[in-house]
Protein backbone atom coordinates (compact mmCIF):
# COMPACT_ATOMS: atom_id res chain seq x y z
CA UNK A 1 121.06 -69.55 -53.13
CA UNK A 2 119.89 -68.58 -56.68
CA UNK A 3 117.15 -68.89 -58.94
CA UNK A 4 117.43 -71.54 -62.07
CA UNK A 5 115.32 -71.53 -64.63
CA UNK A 6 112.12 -74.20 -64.85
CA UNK A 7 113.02 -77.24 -66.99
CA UNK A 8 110.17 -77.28 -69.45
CA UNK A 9 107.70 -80.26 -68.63
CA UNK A 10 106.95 -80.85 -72.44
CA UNK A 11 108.00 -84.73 -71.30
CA UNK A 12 105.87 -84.96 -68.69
CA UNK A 13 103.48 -87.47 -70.48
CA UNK A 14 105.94 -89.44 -72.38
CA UNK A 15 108.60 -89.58 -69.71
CA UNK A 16 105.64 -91.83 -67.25
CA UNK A 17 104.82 -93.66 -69.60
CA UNK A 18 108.11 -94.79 -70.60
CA UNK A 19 109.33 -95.61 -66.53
CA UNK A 20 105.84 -97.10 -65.06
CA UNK A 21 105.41 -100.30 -66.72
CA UNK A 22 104.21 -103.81 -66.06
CA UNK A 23 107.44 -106.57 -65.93
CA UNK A 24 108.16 -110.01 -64.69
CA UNK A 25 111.10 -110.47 -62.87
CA UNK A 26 112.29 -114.00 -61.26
CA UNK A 27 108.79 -115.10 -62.26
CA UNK A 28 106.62 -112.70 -60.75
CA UNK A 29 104.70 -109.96 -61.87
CA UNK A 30 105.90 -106.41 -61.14
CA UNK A 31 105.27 -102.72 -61.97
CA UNK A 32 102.19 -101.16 -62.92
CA UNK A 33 100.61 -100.86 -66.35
CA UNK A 34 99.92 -97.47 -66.42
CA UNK A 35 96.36 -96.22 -68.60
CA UNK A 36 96.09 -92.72 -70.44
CA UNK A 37 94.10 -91.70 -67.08
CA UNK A 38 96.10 -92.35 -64.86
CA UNK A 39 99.17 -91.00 -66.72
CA UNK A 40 96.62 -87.47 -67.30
CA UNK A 41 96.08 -87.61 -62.86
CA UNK A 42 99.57 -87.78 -62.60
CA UNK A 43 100.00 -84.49 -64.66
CA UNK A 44 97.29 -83.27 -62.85
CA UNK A 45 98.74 -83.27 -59.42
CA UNK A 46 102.17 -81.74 -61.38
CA UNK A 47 100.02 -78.99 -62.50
CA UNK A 48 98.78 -78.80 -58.79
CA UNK A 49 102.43 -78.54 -57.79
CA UNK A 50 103.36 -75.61 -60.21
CA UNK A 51 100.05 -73.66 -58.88
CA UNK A 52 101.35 -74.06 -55.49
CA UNK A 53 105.37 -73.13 -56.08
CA UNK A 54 105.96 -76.40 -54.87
CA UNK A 55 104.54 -76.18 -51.67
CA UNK A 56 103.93 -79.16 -50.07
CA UNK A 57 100.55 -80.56 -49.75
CA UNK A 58 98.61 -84.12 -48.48
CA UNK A 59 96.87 -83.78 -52.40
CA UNK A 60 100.03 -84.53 -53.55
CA UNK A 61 100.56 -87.91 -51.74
CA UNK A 62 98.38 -88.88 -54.48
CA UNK A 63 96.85 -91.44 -51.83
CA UNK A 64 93.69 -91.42 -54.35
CA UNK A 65 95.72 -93.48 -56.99
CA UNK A 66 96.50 -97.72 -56.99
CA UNK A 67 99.67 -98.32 -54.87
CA UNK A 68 100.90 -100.21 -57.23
CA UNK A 69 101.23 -97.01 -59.43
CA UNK A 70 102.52 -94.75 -56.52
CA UNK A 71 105.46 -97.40 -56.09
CA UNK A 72 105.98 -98.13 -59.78
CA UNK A 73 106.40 -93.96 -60.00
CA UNK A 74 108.84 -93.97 -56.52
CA UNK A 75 110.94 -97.04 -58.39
CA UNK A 76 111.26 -95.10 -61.73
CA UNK A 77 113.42 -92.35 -60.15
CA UNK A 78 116.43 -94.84 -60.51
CA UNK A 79 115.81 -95.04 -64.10
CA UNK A 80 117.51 -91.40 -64.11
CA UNK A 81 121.44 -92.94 -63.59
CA UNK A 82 123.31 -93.45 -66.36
CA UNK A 83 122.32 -95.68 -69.53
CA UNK A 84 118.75 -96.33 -68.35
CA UNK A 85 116.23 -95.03 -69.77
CA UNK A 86 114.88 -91.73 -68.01
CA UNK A 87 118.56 -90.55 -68.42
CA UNK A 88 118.02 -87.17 -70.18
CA UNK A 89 115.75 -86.24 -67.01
CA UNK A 90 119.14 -85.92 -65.74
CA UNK A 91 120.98 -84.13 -69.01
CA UNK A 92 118.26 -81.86 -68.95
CA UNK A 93 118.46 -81.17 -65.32
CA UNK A 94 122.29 -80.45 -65.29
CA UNK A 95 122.64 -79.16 -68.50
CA UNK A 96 124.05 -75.22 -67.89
CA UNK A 97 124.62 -75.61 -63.74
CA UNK A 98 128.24 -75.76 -63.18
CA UNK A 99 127.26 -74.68 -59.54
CA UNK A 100 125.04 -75.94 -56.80
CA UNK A 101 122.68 -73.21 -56.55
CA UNK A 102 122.46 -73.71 -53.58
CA UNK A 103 125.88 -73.44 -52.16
CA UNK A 104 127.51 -71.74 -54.95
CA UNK A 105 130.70 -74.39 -53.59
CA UNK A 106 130.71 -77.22 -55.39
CA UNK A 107 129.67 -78.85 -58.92
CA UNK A 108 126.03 -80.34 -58.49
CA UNK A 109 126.63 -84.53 -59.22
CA UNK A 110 123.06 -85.24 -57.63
CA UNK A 111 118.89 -84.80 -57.80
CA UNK A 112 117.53 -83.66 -54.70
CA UNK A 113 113.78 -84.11 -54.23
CA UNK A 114 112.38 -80.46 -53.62
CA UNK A 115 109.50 -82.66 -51.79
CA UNK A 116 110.80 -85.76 -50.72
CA UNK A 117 109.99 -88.79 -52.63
CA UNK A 118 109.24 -90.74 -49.75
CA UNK A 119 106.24 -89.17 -48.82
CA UNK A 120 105.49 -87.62 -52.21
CA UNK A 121 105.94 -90.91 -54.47
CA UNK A 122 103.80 -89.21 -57.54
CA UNK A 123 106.22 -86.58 -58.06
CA UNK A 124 109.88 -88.95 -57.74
CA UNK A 125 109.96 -88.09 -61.23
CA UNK A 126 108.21 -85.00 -62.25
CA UNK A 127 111.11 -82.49 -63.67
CA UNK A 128 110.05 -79.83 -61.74
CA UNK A 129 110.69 -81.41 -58.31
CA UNK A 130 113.61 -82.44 -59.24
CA UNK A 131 117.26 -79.96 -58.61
CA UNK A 132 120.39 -80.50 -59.60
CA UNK A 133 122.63 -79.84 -56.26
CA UNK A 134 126.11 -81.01 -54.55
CA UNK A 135 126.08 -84.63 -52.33
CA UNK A 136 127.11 -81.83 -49.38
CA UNK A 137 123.43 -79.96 -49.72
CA UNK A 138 121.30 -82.60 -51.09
CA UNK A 139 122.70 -85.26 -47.80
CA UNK A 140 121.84 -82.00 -45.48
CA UNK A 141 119.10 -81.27 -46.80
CA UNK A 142 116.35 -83.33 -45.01
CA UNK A 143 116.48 -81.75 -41.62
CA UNK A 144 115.50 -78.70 -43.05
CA UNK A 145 112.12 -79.92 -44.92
CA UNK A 146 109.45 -78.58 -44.14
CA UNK A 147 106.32 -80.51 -43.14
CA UNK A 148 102.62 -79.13 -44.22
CA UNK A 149 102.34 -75.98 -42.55
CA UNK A 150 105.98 -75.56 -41.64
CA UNK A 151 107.72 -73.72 -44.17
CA UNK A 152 110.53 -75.67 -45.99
CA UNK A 153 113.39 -74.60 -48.35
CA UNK A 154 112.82 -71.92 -50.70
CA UNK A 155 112.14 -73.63 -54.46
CA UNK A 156 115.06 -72.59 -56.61
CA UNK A 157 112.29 -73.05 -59.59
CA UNK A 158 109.85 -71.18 -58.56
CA UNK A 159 110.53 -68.73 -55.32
CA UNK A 160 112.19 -66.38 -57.16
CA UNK A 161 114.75 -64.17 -55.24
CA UNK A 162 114.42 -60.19 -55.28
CA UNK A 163 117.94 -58.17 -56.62
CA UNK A 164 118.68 -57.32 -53.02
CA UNK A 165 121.90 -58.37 -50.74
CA UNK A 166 120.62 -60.61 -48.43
CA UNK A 167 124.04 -62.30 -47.54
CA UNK A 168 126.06 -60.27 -45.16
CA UNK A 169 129.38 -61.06 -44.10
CA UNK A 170 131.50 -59.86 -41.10
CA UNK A 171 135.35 -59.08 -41.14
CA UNK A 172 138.03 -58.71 -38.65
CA UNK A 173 141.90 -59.54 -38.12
CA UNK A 174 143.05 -61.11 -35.20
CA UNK A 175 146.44 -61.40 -35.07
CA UNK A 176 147.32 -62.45 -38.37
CA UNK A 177 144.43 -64.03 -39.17
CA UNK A 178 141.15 -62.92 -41.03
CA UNK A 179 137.96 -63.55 -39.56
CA UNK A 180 134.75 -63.94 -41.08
CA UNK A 181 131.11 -64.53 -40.62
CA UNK A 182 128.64 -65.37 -43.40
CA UNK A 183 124.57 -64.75 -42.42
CA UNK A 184 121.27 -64.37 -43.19
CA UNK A 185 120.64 -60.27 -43.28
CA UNK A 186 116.97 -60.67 -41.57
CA UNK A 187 116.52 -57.05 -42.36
CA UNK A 188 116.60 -57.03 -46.22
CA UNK A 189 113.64 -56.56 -48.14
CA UNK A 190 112.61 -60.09 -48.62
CA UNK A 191 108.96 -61.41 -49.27
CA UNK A 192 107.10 -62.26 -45.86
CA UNK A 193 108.84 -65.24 -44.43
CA UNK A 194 111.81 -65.88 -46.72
CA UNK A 195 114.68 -64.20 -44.32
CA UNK A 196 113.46 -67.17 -41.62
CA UNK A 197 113.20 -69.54 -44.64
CA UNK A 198 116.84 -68.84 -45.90
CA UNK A 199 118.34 -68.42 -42.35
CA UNK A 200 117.15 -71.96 -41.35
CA UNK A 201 118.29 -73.18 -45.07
CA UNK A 202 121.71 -71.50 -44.36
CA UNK A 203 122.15 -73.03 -40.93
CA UNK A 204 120.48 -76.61 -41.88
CA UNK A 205 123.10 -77.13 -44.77
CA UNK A 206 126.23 -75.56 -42.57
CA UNK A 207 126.98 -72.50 -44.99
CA UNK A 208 128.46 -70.17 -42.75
CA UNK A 209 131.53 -73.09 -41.94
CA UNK A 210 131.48 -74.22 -45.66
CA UNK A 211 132.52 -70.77 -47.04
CA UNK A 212 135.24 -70.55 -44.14
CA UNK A 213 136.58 -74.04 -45.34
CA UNK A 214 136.73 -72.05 -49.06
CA UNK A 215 138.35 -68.38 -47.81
CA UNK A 216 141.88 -69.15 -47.12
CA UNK A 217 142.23 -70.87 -50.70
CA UNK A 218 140.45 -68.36 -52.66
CA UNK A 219 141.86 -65.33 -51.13
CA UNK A 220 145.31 -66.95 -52.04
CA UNK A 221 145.00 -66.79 -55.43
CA UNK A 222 144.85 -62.96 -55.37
CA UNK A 223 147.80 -62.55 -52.76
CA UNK A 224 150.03 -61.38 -55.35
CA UNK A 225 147.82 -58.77 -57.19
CA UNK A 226 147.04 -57.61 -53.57
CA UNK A 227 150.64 -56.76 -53.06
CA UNK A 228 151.61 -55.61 -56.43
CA UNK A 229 148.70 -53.38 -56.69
CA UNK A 230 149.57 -51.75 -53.16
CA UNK A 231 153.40 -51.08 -53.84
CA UNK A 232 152.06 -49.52 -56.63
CA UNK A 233 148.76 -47.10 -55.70
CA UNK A 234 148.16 -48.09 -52.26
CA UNK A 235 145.12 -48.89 -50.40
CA UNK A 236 143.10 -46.66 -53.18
CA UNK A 237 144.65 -49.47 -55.39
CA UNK A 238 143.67 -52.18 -53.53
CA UNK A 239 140.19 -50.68 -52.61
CA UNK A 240 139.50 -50.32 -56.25
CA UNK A 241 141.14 -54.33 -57.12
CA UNK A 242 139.06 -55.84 -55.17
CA UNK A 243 136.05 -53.67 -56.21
CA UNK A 244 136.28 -54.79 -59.81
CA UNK A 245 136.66 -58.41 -58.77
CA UNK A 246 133.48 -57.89 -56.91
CA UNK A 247 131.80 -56.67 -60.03
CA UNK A 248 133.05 -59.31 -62.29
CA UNK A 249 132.44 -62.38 -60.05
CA UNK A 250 128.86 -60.70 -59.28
CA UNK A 251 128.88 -60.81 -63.23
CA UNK A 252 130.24 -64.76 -63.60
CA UNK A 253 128.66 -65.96 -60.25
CA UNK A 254 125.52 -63.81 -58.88
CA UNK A 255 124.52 -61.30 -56.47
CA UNK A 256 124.43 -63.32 -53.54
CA UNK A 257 127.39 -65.87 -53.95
CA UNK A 258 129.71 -65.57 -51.10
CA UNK A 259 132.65 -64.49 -53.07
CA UNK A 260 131.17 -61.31 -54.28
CA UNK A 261 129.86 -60.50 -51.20
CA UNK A 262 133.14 -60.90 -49.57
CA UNK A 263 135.24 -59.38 -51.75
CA UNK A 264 132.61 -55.84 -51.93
CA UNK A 265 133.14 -56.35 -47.90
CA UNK A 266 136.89 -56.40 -48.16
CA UNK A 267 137.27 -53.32 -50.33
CA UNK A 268 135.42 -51.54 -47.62
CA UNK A 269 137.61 -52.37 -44.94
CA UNK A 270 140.22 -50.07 -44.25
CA UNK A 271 142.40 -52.15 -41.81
CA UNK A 272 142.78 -54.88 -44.66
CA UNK A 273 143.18 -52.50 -47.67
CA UNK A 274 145.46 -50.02 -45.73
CA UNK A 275 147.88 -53.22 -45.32
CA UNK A 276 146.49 -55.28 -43.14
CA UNK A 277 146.18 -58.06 -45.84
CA UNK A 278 149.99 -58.79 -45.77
CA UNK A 279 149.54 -59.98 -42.38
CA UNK A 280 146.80 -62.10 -43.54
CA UNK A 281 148.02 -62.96 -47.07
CA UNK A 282 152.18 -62.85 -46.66
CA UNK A 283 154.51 -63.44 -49.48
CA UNK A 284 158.13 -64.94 -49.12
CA UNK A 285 160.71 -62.27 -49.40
CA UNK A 286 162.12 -63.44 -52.80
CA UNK A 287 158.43 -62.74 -54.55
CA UNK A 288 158.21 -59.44 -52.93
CA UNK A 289 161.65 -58.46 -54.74
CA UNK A 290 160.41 -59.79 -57.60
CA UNK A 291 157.19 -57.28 -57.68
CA UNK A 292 159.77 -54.68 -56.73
CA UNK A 293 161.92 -55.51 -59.50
């Protein structure tokens, strides 16, 4: 996971009253005509929100205001998809993530609720409890909510992660095969709470088996550097290759993305830097004559 930055709520007012409104469709009377008051308790239970870091809370139910207005607020969220007109919620939202920060796997293409809409219908379109992540997170997600009391995800907004590893990773080779095993470090200096909080984000959204599904390609792509480098300096070489790819992908990515981490583990281990990655990462004969050449 990693932090993003908090979309500025300057919108807040405007952006309600634009998507709760009073219509007639096939004859009947819809919506909700929202009043200055009710658009300034709204605010007031997003102010709540960013008091509490998100947390969830029965206050913000909003179970105080007209139902009509809860609903009319819970409809509005599909006002975000393209051409309609709460649209640039979404620009805003994406604008800058070419990641899920959540994975760190795939380009985010939907909102997730931070607290569901369902239950919290005031805040289906409040900016702030709204995150840009991948259909794979955001459709995993649910399980892993947590109910009052219960600890739930941490708030990519506003639980902001120390500079400390707190993804560990595991390597062996079996055969001629490379084995790894992404995890939760329960022992890193994390705030009270968060190691249980990220280990039962990590294992509600299936990380550990989404990385594997990623290491075969991505450690591909460097086969031939991997070889070159060794015919040339040896395991020093490859030690120190696959220490400045750590660096700059910590530098492009972030501390705790799972190539980084994987790559500073890999430099570190002698069996696959001594040669052991030719087993794991072979090359036809005509391409190794080739580097030779």
């Amino acid at each position: 996971m990693r932090n993003l930055r908090p979309p500025s709520r300057d919108n807040d007012r405007t952006d309600l009253r634009k998507a709760v409104r009073r219509y007639r469709y096939a004859g009947e009377e819809s919506g909700h005509s929202i009043t200055d008051a009710e658009v300034e308790q709204i605010v007031a239970l997003y102010d709540r929100y960013e008091a509490d870091n998100g947390a969830s809370s029965n206050e913000l139910k909003g179970d105080g205001l007209p139902e009509t207005l809860r609903d009319a607020i819970h409809a509005a969220f599909s006002k975000t998809q393209t051409g309609r007109i709460l649209y640039p919620v979404r620009e805003r939202l994406f604008g800058g993530v070419e990641l899920c920060p959540v994975c760190g796997i795939s380009t985010p293409d939907e909102l997730d609720h931070h607290l569901p809409q369902s239950a919290f219908k005031p805040l289906a379109i409040h900016i702030r409890n709204l995150v840009p992540m991948c259909h794979a997170c955001n459709n995993a997600k649910l399980a892993g909510f947590g109910e009052d009391g219960i600890p739930g995800f941490l708030h990519p907004y506003y639980d902001v992660l120390p500079e400390v590893d707190f993804l560990r990773v595991s390597v062996t080779i079996q055969g001629e095969a490379l084995v790894v095993a992404f995890a939760i470090d329960t022992a890193a200096a994390l705030p009270d709470g968060w190691a249980d909080r990220l280990t039962n984000q990590f294992e509600n959204l299936k990380l550990a088996d989404r990385y594997n599904q990623e290491i075969n390609a991505y450690l591909t792509s460097h086969a031939a550097s991997l070889h070159l480098i060794h015919r040339q300096r040896g395991q020093v070489g490859v030690q120190e290759l696959l220490s400045l790819q750590a660096q700059f992908e910590n530098h492009a990515f972030y501390r705790n993305h799972w190539r980084p981490v994987l790559l500073r583990k890999l430099a570190d281990f002698d069996e696959f830097t001594e040669g052991g990655f030719a087993s794991v990462l072979p090359i036809p004969d005509e391409i190794i004559e080739n580097l030779e050449a």
